[in-house]
PDB file of N, CA and C in Angstrom:
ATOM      1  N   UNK A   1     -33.198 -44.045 -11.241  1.00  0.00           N
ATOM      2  CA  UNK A   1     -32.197 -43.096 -10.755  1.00  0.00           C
ATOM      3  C   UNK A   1     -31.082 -43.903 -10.068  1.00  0.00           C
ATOM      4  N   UNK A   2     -29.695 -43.661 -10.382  1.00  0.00           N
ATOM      5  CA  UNK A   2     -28.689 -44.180  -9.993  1.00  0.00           C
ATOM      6  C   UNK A   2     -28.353 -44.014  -8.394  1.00  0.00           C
ATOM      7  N   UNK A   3     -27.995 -45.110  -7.407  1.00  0.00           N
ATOM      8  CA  UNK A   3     -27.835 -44.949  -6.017  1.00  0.00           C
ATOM      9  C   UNK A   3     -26.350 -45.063  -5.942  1.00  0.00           C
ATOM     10  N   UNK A   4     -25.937 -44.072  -4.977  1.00  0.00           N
ATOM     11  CA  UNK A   4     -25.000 -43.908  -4.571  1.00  0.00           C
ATOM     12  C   UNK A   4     -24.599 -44.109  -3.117  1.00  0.00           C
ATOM     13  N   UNK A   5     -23.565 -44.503  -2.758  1.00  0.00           N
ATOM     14  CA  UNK A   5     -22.877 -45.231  -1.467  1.00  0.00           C
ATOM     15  C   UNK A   5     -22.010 -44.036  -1.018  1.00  0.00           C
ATOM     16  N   UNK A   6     -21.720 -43.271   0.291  1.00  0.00           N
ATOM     17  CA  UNK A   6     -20.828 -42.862   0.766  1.00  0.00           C
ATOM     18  C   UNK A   6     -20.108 -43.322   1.941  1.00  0.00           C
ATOM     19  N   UNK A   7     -18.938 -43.888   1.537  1.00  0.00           N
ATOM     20  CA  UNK A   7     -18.613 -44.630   2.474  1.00  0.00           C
ATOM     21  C   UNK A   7     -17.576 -43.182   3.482  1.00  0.00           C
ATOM     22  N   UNK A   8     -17.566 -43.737   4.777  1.00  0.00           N
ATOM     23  CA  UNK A   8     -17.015 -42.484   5.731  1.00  0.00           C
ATOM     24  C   UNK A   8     -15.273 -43.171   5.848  1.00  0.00           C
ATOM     25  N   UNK A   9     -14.062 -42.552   5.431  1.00  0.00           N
ATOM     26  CA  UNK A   9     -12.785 -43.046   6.206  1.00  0.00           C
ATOM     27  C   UNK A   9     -12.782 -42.317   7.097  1.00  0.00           C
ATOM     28  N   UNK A  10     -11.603 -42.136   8.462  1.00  0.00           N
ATOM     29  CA  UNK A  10     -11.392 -41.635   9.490  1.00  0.00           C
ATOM     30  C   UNK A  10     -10.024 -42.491   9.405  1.00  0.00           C
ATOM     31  N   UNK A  11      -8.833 -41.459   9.032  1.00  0.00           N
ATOM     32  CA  UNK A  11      -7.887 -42.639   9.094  1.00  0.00           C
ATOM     33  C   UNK A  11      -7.461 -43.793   8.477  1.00  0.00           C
ATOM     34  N   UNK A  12      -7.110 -44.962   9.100  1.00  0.00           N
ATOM     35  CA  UNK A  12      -7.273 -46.008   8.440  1.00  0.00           C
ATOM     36  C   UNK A  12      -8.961 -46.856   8.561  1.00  0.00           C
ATOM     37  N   UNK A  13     -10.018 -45.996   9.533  1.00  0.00           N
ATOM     38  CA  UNK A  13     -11.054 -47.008   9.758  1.00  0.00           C
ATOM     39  C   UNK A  13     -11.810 -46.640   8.308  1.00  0.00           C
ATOM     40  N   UNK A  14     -12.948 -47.118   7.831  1.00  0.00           N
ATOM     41  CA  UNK A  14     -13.920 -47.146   6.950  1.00  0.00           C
ATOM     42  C   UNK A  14     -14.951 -47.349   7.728  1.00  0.00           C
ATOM     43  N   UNK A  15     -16.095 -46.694   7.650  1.00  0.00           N
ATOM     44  CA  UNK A  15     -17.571 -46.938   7.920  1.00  0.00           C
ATOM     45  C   UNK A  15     -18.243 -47.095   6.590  1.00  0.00           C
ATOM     46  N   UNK A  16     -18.407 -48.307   5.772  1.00  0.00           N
ATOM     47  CA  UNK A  16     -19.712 -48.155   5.110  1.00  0.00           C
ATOM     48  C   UNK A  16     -21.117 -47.943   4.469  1.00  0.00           C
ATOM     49  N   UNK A  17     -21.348 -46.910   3.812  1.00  0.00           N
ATOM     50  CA  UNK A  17     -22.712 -46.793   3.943  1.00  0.00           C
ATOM     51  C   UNK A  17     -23.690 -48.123   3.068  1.00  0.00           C
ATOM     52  N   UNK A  18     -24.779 -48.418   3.935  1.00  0.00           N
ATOM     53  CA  UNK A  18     -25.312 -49.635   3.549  1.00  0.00           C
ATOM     54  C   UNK A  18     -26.442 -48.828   2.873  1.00  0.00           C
ATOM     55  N   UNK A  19     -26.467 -47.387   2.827  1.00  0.00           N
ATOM     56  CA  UNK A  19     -28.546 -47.162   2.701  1.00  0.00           C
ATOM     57  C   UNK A  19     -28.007 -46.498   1.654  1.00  0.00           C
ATOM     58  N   UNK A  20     -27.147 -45.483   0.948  1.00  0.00           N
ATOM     59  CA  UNK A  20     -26.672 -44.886  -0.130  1.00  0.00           C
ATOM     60  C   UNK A  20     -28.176 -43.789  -0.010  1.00  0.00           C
ATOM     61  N   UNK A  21     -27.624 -42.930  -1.791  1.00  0.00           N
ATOM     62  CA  UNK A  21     -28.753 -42.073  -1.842  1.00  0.00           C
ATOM     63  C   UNK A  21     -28.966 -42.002  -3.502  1.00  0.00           C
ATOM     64  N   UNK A  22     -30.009 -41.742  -3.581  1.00  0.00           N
ATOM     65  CA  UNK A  22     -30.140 -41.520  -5.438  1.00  0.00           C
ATOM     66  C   UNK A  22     -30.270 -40.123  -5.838  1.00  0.00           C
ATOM     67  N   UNK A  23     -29.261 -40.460  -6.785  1.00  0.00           N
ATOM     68  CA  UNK A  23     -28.779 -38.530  -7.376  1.00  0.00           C
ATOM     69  C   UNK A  23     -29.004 -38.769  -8.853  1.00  0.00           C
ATOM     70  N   UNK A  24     -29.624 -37.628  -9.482  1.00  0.00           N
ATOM     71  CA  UNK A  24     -29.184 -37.519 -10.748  1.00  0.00           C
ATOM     72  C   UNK A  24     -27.721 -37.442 -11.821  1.00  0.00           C
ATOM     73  N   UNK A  25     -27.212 -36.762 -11.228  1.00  0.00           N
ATOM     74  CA  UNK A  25     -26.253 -36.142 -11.755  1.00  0.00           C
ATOM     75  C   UNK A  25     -24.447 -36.940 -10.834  1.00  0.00           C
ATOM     76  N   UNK A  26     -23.417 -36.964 -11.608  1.00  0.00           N
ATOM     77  CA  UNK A  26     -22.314 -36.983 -10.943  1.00  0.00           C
ATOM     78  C   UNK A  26     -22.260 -35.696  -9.897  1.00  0.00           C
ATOM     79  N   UNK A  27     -22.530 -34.585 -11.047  1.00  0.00           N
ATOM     80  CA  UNK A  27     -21.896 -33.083 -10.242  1.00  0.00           C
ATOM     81  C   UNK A  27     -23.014 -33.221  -8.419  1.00  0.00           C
ATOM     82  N   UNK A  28     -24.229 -33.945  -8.667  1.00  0.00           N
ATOM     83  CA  UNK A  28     -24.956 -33.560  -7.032  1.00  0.00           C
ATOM     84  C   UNK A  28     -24.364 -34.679  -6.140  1.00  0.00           C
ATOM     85  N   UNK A  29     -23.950 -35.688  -7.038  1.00  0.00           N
ATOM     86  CA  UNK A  29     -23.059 -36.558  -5.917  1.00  0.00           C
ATOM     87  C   UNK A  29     -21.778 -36.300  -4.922  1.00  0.00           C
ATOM     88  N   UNK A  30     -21.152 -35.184  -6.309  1.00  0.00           N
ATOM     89  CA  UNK A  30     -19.914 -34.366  -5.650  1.00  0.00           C
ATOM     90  C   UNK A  30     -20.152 -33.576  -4.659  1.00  0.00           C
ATOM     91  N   UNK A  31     -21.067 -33.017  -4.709  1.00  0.00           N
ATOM     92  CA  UNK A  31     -21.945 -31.825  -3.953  1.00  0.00           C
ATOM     93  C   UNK A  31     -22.234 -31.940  -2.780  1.00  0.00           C
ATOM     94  N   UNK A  32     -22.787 -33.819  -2.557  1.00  0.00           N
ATOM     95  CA  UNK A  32     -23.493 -34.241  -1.542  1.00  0.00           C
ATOM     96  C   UNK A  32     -22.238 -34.966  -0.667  1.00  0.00           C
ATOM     97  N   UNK A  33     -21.125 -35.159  -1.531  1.00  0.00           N
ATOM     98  CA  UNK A  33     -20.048 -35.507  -0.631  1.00  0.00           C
ATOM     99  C   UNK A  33     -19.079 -34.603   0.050  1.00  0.00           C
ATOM    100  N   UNK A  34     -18.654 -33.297  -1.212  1.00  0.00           N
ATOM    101  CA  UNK A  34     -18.481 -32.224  -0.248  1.00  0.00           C
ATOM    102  C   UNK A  34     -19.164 -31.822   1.041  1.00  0.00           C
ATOM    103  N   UNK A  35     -20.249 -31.322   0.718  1.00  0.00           N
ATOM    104  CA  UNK A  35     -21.039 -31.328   1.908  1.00  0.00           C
ATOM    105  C   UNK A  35     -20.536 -31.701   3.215  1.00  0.00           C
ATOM    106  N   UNK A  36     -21.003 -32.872   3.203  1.00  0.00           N
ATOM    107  CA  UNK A  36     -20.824 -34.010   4.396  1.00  0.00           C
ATOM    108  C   UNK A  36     -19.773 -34.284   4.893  1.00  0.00           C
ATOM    109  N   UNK A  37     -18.592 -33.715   3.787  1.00  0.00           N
ATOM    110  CA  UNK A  37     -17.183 -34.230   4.622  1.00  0.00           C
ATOM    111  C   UNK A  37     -17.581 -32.641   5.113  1.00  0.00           C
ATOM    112  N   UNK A  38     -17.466 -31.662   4.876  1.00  0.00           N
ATOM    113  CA  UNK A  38     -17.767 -29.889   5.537  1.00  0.00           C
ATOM    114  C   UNK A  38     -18.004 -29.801   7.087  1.00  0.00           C
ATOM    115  N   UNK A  39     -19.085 -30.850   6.732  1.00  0.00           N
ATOM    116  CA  UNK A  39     -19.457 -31.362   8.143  1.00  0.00           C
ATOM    117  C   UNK A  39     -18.971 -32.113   9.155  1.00  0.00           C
ATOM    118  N   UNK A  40     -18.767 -32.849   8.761  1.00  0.00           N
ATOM    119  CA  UNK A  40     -17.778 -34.160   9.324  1.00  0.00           C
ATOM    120  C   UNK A  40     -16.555 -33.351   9.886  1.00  0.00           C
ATOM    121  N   UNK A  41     -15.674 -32.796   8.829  1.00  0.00           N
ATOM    122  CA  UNK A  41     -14.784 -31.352   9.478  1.00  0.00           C
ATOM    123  C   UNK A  41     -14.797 -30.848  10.641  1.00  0.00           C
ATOM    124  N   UNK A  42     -16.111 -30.191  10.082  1.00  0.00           N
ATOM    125  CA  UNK A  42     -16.022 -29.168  11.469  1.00  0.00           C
ATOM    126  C   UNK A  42     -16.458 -29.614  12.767  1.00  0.00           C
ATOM    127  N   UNK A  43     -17.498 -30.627  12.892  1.00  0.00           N
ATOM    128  CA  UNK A  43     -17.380 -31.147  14.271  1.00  0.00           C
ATOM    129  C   UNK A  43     -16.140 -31.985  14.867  1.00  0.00           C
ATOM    130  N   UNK A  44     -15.275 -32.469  13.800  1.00  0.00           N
ATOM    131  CA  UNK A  44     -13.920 -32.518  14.349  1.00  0.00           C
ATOM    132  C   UNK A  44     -13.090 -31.897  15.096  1.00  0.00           C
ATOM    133  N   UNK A  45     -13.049 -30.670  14.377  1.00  0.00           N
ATOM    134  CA  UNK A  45     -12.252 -29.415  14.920  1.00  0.00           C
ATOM    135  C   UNK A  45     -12.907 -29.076  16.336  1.00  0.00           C
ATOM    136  N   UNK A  46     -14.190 -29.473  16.326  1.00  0.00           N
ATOM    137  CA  UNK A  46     -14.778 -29.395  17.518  1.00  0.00           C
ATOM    138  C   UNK A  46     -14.142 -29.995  18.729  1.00  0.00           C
ATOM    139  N   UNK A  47     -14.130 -31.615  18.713  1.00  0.00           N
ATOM    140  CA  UNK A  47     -14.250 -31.901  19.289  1.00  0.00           C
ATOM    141  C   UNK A  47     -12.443 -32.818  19.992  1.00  0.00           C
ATOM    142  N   UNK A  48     -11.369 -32.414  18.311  1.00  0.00           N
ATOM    143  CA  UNK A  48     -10.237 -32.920  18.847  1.00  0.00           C
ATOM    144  C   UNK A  48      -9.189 -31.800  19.429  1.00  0.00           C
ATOM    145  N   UNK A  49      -8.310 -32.282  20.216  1.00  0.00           N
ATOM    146  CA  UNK A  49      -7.264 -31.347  20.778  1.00  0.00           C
ATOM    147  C   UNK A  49      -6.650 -30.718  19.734  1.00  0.00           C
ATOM    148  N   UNK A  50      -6.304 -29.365  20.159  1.00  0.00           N
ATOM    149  CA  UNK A  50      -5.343 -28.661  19.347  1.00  0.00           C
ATOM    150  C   UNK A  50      -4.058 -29.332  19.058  1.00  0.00           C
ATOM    151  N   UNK A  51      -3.596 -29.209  17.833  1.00  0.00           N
ATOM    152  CA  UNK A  51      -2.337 -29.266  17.546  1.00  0.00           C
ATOM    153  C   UNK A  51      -2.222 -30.902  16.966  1.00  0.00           C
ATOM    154  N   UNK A  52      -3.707 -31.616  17.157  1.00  0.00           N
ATOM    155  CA  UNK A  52      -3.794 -33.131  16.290  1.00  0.00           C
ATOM    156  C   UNK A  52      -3.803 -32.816  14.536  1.00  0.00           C
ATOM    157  N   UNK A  53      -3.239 -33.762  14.253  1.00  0.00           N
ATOM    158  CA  UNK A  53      -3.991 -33.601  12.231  1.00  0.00           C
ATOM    159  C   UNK A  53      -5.262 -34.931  12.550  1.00  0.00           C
ATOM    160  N   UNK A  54      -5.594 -34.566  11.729  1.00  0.00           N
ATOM    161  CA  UNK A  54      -6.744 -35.252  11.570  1.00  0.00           C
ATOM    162  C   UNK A  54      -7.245 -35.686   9.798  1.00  0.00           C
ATOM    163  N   UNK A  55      -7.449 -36.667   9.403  1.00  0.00           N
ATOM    164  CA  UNK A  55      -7.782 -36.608   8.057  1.00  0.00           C
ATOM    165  C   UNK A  55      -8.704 -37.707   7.979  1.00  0.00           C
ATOM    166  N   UNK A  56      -9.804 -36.910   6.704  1.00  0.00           N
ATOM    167  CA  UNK A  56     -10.977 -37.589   7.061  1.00  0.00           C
ATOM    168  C   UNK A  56     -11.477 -37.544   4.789  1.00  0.00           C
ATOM    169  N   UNK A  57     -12.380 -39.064   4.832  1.00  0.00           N
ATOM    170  CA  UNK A  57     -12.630 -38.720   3.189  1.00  0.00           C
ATOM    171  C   UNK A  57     -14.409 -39.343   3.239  1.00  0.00           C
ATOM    172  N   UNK A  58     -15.087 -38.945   2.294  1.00  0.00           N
ATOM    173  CA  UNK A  58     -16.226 -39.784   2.226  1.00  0.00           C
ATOM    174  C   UNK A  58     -15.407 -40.218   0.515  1.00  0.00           C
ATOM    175  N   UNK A  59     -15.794 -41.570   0.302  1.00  0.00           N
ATOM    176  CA  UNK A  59     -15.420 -42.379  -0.796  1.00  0.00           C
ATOM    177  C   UNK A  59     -17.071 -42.911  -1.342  1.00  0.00           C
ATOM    178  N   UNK A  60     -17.271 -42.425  -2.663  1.00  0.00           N
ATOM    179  CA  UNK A  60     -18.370 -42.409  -3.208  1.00  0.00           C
ATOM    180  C   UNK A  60     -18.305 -43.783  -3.984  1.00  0.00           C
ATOM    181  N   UNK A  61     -19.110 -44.736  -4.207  1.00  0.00           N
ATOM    182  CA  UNK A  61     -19.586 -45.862  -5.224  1.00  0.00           C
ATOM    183  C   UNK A  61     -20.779 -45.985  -5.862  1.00  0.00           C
ATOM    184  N   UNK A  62     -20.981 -46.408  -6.183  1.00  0.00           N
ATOM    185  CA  UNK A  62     -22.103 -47.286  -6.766  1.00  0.00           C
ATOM    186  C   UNK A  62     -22.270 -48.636  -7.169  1.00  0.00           C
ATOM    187  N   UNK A  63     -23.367 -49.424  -7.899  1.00  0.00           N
ATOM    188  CA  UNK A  63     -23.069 -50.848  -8.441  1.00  0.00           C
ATOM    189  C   UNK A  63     -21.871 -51.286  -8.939  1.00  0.00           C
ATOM    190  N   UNK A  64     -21.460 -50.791  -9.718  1.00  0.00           N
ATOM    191  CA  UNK A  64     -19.829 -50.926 -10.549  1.00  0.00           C
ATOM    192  C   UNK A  64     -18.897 -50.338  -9.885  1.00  0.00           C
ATOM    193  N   UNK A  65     -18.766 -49.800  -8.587  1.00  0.00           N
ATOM    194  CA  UNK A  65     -17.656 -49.596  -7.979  1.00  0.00           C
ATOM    195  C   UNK A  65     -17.252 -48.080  -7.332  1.00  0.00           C
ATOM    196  N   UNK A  66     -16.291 -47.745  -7.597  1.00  0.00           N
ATOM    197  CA  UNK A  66     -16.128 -46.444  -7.060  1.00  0.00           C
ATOM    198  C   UNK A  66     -16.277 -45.323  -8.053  1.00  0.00           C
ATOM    199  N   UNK A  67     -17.033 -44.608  -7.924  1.00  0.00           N
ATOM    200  CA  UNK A  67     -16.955 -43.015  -8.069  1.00  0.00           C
ATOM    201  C   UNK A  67     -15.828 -41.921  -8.237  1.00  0.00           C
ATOM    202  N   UNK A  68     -15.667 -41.834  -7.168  1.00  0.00           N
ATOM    203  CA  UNK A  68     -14.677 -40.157  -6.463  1.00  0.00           C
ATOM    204  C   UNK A  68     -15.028 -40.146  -5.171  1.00  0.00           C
ATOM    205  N   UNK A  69     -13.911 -39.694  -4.837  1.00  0.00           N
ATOM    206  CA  UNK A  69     -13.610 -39.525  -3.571  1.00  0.00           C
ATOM    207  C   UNK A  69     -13.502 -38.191  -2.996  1.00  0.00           C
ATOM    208  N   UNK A  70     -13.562 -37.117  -1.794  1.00  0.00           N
ATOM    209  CA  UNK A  70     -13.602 -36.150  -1.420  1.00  0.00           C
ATOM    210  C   UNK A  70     -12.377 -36.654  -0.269  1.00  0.00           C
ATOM    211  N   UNK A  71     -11.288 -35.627  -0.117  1.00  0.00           N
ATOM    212  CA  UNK A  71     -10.626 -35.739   1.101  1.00  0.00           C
ATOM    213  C   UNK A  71     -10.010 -34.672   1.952  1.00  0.00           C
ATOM    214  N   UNK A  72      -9.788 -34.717   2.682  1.00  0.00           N
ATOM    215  CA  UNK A  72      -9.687 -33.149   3.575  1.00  0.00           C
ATOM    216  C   UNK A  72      -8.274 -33.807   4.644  1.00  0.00           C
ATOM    217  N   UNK A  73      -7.223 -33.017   5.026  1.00  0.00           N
ATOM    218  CA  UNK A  73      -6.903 -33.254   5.990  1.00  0.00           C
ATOM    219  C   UNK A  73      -6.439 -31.475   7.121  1.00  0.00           C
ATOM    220  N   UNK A  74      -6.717 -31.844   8.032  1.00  0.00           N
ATOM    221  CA  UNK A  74      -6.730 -30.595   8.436  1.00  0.00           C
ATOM    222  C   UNK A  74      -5.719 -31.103   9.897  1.00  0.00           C
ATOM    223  N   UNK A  75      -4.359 -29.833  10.207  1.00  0.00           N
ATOM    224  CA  UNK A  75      -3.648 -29.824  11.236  1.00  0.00           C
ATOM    225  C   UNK A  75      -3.562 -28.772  11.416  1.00  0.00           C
ATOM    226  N   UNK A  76      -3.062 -28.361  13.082  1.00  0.00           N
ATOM    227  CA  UNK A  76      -2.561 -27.390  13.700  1.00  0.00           C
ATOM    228  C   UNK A  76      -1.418 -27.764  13.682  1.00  0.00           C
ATOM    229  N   UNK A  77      -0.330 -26.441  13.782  1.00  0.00           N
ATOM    230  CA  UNK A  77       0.566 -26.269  14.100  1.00  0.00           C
ATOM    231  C   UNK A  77       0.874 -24.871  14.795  1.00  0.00           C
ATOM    232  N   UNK A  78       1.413 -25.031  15.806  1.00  0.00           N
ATOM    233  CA  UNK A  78       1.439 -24.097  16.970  1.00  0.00           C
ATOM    234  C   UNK A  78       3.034 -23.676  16.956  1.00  0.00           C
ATOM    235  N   UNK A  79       3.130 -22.180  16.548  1.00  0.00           N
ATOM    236  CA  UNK A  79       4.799 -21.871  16.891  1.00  0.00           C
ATOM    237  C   UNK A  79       4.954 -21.567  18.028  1.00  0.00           C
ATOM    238  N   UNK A  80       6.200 -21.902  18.837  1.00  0.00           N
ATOM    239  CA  UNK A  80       6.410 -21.673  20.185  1.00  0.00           C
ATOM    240  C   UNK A  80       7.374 -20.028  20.061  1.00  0.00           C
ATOM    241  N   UNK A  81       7.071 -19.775  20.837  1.00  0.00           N
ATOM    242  CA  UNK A  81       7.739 -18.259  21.234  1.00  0.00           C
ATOM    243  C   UNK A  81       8.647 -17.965  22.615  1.00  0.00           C
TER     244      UNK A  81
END
């Protein structure tokens, strides 16, 4: 079974994943990266000030390289009155 790497961006940083996971399929890799960025998301929204953007991707590989990528960026914008 083929192993897969999700590496975390935040920005310009990268976190590497060193332990990956083994999926059958492309489509559960997509699945498993949606996911996780879903997540990754929403404890963001949690935890940054209103009115920041924030953009965040998990970048999928394997032995031969990259995959697909998932990316999200999410901002407030606040109209003044």
């Amino acid at each position: 079974m083929p192993r897969y790497y999700f590496d975390i961006r935040e920005g310009d940083d990268v976190t590497p994943d060193d332990e990956g996971l083994e999926l059958t399929t492309i489509e559960a890799v997509q699945v498993e990266a949606a996911h996780s960025l879903a997540d990754m998301m929403r404890d963001a929204v949690r935890t940054r000030r209103q009115g920041v953007g924030h953009r965040m991707a998990i970048e999928v590989r394997n032995e031969k390289g990259p995959v697909l990528m998932v990316l999200c960026t999410f901002e407030v914008k606040r109209h003044r009155h």
